[in-house]
ModelCIF file with pLDDT and N, C-alpha, C, O atoms, coordinates in Angstrom:
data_MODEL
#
_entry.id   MODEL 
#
_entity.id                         1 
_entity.type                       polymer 
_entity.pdbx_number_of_molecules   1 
#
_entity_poly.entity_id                      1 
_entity_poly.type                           'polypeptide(L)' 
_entity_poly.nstd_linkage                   no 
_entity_poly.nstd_monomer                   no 
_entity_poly.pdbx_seq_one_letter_code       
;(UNK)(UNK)(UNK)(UNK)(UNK)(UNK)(UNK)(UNK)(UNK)(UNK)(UNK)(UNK)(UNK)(UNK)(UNK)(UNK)
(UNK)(UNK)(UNK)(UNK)(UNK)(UNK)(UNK)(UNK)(UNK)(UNK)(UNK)(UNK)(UNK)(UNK)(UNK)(UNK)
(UNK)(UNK)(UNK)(UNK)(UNK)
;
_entity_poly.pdbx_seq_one_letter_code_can   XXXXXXXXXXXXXXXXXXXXXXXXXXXXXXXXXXXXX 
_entity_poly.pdbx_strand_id                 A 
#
loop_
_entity_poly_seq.entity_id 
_entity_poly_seq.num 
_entity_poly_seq.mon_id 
_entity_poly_seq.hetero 
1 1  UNK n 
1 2  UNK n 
1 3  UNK n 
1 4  UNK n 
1 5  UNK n 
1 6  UNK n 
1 7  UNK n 
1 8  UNK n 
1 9  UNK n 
1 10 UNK n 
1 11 UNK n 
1 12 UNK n 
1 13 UNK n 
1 14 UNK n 
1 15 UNK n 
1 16 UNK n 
1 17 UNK n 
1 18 UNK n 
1 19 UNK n 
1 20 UNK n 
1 21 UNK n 
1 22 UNK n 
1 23 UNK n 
1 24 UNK n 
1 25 UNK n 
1 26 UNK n 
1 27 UNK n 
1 28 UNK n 
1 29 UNK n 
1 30 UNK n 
1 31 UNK n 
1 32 UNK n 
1 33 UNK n 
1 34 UNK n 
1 35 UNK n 
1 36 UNK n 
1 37 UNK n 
#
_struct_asym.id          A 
_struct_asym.entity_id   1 
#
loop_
_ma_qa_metric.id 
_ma_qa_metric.mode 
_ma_qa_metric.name 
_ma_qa_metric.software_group_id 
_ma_qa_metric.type 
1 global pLDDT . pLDDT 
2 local  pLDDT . pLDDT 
#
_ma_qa_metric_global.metric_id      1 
_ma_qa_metric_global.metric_value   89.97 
_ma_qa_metric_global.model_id       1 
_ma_qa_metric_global.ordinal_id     1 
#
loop_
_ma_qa_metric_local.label_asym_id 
_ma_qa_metric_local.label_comp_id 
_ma_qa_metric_local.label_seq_id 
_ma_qa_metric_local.metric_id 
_ma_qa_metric_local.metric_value 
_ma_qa_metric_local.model_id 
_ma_qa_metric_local.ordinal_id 
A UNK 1  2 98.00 1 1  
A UNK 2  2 98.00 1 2  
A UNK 3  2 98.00 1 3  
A UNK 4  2 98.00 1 4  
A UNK 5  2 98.00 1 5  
A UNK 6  2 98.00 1 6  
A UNK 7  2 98.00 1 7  
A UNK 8  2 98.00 1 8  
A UNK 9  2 97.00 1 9  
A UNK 10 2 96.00 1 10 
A UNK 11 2 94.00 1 11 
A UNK 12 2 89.00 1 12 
A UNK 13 2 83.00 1 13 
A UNK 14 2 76.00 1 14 
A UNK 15 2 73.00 1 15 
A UNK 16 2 66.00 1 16 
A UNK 17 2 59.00 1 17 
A UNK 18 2 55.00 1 18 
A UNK 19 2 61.00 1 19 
A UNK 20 2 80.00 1 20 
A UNK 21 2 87.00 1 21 
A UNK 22 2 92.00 1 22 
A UNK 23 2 95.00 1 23 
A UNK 24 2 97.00 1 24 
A UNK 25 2 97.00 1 25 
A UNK 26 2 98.00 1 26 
A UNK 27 2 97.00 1 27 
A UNK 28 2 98.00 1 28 
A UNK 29 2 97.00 1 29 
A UNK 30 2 96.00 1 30 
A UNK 31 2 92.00 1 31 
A UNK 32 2 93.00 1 32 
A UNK 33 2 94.00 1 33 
A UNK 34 2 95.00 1 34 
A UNK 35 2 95.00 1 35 
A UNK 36 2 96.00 1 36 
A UNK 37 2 97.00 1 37 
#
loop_
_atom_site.group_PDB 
_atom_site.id 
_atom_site.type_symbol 
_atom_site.label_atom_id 
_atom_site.label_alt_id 
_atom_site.label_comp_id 
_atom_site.label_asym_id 
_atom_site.label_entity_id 
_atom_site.label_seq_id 
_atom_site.pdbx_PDB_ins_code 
_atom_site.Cartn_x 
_atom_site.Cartn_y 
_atom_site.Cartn_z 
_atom_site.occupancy 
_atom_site.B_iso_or_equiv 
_atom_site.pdbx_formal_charge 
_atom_site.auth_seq_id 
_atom_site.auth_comp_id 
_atom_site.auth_asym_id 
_atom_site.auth_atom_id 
_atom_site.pdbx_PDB_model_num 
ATOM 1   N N  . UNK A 1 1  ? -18.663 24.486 266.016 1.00 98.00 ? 1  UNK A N  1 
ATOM 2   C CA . UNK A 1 1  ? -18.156 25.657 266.740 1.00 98.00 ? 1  UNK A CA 1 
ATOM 3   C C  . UNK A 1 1  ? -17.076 25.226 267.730 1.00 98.00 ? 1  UNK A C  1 
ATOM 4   O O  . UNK A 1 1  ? -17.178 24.233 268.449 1.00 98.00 ? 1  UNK A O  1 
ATOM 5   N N  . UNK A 1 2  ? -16.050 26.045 267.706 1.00 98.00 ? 2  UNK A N  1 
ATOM 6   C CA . UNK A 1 2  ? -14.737 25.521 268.515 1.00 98.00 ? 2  UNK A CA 1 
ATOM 7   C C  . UNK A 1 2  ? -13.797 24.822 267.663 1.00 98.00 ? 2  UNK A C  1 
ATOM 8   O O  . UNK A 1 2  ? -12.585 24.996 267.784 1.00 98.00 ? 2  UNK A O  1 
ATOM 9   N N  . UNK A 1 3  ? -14.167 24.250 267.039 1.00 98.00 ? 3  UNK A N  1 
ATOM 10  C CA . UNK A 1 3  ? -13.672 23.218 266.342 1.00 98.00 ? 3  UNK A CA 1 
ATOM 11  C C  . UNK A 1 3  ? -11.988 23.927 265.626 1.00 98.00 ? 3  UNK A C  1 
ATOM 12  O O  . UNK A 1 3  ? -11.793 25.109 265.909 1.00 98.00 ? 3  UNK A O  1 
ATOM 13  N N  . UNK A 1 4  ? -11.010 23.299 264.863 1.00 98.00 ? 4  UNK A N  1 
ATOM 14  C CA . UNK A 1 4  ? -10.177 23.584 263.365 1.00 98.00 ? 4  UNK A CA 1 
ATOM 15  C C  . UNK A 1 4  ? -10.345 23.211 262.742 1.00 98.00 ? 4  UNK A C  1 
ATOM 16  O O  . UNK A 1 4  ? -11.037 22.200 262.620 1.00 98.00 ? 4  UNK A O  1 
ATOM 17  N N  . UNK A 1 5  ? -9.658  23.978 261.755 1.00 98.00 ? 5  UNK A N  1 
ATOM 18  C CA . UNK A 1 5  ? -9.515  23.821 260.190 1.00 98.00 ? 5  UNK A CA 1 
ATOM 19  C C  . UNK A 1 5  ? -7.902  24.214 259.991 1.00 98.00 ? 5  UNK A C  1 
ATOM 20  O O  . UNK A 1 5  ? -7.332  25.121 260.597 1.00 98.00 ? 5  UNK A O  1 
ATOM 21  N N  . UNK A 1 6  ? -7.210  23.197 258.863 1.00 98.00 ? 6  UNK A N  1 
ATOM 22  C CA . UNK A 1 6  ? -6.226  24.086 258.648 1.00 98.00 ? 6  UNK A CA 1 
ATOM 23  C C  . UNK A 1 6  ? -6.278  24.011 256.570 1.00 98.00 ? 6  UNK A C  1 
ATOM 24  O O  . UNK A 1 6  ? -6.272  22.931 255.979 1.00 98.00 ? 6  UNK A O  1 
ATOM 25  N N  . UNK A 1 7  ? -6.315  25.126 255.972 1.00 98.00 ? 7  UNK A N  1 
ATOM 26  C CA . UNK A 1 7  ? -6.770  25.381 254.687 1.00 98.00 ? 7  UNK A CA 1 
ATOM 27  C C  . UNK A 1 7  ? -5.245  25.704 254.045 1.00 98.00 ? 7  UNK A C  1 
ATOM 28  O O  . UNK A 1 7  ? -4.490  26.529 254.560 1.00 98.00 ? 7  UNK A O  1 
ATOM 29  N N  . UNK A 1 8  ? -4.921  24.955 252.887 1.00 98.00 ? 8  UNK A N  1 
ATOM 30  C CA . UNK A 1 8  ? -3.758  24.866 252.461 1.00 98.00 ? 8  UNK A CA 1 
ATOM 31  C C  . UNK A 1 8  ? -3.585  25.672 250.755 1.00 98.00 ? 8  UNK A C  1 
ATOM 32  O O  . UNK A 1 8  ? -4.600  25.652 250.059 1.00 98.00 ? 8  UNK A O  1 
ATOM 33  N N  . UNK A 1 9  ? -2.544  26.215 250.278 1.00 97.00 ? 9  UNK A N  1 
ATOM 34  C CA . UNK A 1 9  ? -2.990  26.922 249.127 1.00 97.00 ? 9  UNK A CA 1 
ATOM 35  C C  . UNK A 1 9  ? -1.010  26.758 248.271 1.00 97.00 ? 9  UNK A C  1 
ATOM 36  O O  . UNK A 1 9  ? 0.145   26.839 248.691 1.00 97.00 ? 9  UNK A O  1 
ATOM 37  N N  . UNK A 1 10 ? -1.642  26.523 247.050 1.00 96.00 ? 10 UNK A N  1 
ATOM 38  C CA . UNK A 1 10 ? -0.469  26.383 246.456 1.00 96.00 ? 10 UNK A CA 1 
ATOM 39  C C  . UNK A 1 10 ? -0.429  27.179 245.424 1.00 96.00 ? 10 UNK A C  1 
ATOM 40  O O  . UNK A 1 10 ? -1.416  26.942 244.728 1.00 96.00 ? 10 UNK A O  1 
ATOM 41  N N  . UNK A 1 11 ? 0.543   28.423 244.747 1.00 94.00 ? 11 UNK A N  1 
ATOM 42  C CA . UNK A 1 11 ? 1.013   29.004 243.587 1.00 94.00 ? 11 UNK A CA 1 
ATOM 43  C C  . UNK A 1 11 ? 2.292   28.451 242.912 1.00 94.00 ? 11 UNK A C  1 
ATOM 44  O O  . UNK A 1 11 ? 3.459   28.309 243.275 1.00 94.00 ? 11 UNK A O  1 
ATOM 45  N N  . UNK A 1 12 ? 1.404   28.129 241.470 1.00 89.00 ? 12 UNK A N  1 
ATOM 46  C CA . UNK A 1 12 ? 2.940   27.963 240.464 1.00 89.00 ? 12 UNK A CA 1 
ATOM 47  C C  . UNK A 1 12 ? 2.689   29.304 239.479 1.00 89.00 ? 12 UNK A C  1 
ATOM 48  O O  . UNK A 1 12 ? 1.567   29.772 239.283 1.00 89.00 ? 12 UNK A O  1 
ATOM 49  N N  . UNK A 1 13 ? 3.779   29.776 238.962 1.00 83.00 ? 13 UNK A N  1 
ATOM 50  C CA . UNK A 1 13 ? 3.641   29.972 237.452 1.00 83.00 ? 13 UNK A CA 1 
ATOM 51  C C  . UNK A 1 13 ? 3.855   29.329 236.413 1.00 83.00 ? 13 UNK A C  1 
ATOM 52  O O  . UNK A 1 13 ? 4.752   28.495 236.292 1.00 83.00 ? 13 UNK A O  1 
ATOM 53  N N  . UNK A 1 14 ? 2.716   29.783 235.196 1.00 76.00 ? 14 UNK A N  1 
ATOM 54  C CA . UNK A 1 14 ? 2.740   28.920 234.494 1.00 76.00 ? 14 UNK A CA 1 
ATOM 55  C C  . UNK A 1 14 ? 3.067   29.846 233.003 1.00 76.00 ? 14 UNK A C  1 
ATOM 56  O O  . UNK A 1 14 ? 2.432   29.921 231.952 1.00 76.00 ? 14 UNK A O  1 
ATOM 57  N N  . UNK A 1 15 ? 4.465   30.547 233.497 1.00 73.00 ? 15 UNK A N  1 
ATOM 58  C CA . UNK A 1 15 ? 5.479   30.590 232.311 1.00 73.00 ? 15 UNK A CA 1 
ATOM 59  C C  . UNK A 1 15 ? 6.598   30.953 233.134 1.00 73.00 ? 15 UNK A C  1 
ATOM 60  O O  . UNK A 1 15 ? 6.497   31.444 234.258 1.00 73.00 ? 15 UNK A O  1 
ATOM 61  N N  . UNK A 1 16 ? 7.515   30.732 232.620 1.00 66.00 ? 16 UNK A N  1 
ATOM 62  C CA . UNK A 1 16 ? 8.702   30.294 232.913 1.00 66.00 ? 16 UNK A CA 1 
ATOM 63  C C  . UNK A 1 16 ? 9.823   31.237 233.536 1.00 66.00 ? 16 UNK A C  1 
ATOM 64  O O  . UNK A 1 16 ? 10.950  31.524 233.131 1.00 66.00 ? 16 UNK A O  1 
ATOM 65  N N  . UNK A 1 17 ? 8.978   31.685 234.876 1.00 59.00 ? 17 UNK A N  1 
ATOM 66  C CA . UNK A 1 17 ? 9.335   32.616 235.907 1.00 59.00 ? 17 UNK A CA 1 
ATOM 67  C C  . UNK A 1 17 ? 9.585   32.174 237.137 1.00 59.00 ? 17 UNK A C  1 
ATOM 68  O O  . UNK A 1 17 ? 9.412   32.846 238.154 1.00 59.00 ? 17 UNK A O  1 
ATOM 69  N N  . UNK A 1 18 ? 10.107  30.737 237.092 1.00 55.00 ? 18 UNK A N  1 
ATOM 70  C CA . UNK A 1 18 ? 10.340  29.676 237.958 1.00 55.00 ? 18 UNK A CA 1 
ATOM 71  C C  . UNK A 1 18 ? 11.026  30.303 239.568 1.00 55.00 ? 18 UNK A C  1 
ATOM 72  O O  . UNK A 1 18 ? 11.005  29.864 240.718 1.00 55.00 ? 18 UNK A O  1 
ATOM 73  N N  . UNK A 1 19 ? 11.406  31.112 239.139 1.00 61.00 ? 19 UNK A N  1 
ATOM 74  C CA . UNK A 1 19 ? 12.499  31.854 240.490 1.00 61.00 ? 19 UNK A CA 1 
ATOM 75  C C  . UNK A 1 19 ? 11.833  33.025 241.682 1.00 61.00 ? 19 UNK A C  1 
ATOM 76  O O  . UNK A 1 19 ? 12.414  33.396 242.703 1.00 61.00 ? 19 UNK A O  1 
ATOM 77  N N  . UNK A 1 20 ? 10.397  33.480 241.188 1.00 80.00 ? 20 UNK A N  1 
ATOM 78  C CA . UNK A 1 20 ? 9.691   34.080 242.006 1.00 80.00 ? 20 UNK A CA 1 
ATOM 79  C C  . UNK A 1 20 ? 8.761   33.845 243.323 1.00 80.00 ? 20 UNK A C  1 
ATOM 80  O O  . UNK A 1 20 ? 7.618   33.398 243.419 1.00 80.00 ? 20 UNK A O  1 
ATOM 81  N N  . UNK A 1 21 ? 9.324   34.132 243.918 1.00 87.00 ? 21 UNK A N  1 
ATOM 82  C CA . UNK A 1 21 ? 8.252   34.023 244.821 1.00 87.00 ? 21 UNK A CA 1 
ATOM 83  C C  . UNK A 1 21 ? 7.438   34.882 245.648 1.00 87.00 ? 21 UNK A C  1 
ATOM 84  O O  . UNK A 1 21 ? 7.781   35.897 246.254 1.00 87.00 ? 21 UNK A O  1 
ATOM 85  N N  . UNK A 1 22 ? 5.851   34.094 245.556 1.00 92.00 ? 22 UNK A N  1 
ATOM 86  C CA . UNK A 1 22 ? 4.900   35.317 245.768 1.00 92.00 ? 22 UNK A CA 1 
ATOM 87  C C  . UNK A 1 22 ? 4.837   35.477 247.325 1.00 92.00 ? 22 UNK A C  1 
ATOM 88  O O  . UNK A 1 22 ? 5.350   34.592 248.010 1.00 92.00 ? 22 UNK A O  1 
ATOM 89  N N  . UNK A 1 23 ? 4.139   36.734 248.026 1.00 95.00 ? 23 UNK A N  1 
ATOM 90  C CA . UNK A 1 23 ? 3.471   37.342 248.552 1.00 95.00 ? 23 UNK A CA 1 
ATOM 91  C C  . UNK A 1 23 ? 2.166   36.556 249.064 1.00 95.00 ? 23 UNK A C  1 
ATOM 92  O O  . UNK A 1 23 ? 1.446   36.304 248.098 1.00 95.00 ? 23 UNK A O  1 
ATOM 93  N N  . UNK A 1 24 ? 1.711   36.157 250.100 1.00 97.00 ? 24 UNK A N  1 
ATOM 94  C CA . UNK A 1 24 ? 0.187   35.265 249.676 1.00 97.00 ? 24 UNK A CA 1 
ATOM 95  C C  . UNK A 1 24 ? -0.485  35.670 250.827 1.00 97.00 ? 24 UNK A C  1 
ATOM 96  O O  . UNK A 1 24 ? -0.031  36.072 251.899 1.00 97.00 ? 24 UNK A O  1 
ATOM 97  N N  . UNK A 1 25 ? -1.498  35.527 250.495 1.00 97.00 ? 25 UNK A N  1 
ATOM 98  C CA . UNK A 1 25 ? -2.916  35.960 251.259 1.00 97.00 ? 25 UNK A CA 1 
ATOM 99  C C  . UNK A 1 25 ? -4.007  35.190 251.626 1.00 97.00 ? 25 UNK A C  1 
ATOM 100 O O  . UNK A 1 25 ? -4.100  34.305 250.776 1.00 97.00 ? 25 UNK A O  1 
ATOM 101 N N  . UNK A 1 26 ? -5.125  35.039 252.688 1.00 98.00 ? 26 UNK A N  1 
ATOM 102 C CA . UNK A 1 26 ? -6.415  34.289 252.525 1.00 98.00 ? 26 UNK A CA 1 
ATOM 103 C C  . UNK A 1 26 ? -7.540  35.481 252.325 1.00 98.00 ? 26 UNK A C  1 
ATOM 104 O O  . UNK A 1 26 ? -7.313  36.636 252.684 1.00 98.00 ? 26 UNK A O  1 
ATOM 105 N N  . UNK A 1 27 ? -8.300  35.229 251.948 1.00 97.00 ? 27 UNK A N  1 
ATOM 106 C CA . UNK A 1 27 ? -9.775  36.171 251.951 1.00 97.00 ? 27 UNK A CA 1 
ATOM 107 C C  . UNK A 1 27 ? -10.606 35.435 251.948 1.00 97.00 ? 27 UNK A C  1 
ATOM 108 O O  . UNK A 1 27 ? -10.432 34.259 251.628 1.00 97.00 ? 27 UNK A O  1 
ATOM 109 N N  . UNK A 1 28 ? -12.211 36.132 252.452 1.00 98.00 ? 28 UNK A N  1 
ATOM 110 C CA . UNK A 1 28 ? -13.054 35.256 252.766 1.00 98.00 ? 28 UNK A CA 1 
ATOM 111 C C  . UNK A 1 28 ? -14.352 35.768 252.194 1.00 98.00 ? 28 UNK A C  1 
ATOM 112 O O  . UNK A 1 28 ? -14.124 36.970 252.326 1.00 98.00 ? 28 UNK A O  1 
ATOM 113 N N  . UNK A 1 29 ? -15.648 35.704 251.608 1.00 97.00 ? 29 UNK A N  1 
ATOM 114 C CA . UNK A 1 29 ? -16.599 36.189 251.207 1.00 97.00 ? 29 UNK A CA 1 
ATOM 115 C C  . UNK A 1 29 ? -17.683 35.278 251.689 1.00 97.00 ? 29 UNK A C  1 
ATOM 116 O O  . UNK A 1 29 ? -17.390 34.083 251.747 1.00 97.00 ? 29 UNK A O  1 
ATOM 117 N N  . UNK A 1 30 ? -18.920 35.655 252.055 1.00 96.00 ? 30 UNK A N  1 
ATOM 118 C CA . UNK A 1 30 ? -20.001 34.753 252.335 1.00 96.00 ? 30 UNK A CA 1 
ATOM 119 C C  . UNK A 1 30 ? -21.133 35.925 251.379 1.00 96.00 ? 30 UNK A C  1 
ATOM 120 O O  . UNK A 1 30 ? -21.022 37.103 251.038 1.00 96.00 ? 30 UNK A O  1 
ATOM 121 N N  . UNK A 1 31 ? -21.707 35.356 251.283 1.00 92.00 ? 31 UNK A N  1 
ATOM 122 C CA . UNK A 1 31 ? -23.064 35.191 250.060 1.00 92.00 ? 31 UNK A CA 1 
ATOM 123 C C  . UNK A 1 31 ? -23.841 37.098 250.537 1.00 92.00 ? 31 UNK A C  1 
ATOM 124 O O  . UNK A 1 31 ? -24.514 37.364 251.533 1.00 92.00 ? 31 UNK A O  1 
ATOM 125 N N  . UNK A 1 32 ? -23.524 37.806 249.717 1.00 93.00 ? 32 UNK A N  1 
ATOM 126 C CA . UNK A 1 32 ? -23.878 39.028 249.811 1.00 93.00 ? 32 UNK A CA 1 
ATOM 127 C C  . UNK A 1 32 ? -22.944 40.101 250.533 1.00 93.00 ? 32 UNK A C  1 
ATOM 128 O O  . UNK A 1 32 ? -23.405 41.146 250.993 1.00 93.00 ? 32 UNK A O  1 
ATOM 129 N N  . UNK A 1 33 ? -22.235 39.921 250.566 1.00 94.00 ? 33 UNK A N  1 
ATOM 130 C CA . UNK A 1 33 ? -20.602 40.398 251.516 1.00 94.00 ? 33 UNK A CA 1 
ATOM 131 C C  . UNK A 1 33 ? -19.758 40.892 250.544 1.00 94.00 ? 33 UNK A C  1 
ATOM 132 O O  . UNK A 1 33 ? -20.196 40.823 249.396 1.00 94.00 ? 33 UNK A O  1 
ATOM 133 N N  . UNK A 1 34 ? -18.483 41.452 250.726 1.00 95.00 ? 34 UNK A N  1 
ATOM 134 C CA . UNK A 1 34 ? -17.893 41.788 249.917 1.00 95.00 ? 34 UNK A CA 1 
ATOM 135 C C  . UNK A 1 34 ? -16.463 41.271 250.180 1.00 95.00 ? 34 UNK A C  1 
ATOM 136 O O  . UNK A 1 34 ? -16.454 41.452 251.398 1.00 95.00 ? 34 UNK A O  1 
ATOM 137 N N  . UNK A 1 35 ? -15.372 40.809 249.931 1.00 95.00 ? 35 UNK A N  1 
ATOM 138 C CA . UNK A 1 35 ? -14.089 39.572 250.053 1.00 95.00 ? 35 UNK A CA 1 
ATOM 139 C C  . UNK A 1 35 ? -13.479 40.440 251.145 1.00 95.00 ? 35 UNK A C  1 
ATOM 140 O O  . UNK A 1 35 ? -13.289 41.656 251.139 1.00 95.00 ? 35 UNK A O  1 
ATOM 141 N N  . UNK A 1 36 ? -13.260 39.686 251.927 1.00 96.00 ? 36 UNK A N  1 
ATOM 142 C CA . UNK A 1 36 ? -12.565 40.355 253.002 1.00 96.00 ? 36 UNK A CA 1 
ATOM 143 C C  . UNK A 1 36 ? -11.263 40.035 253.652 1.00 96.00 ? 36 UNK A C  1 
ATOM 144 O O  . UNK A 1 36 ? -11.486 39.122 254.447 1.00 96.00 ? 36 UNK A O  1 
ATOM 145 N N  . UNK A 1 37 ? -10.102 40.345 253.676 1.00 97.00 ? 37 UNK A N  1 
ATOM 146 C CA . UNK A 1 37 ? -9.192  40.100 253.792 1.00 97.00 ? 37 UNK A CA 1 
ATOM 147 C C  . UNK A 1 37 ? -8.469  39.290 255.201 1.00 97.00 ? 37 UNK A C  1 
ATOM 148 O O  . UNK A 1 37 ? -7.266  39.031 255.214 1.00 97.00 ? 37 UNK A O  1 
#
């Protein structure tokens, strides 16, 4: 408690739409919950 974290996330596509780039998000779910943004 108190503590950090820093959580890192990478998107490719994987067909040949090399020039897009996404939009990105984290979400989080714990065990009976529903994903939460």
């Amino acid at each position: 408690t108190g503590g950090s974290l820093r959580l890192s996330c990478a998107a490719s596509a994987t067909t040949p739409r090399t020039f897009t780039t996404y939009a990105m998000g984290w979400y989080r779910q714990s065990p009976g919950t529903e994903r939460e943004l």
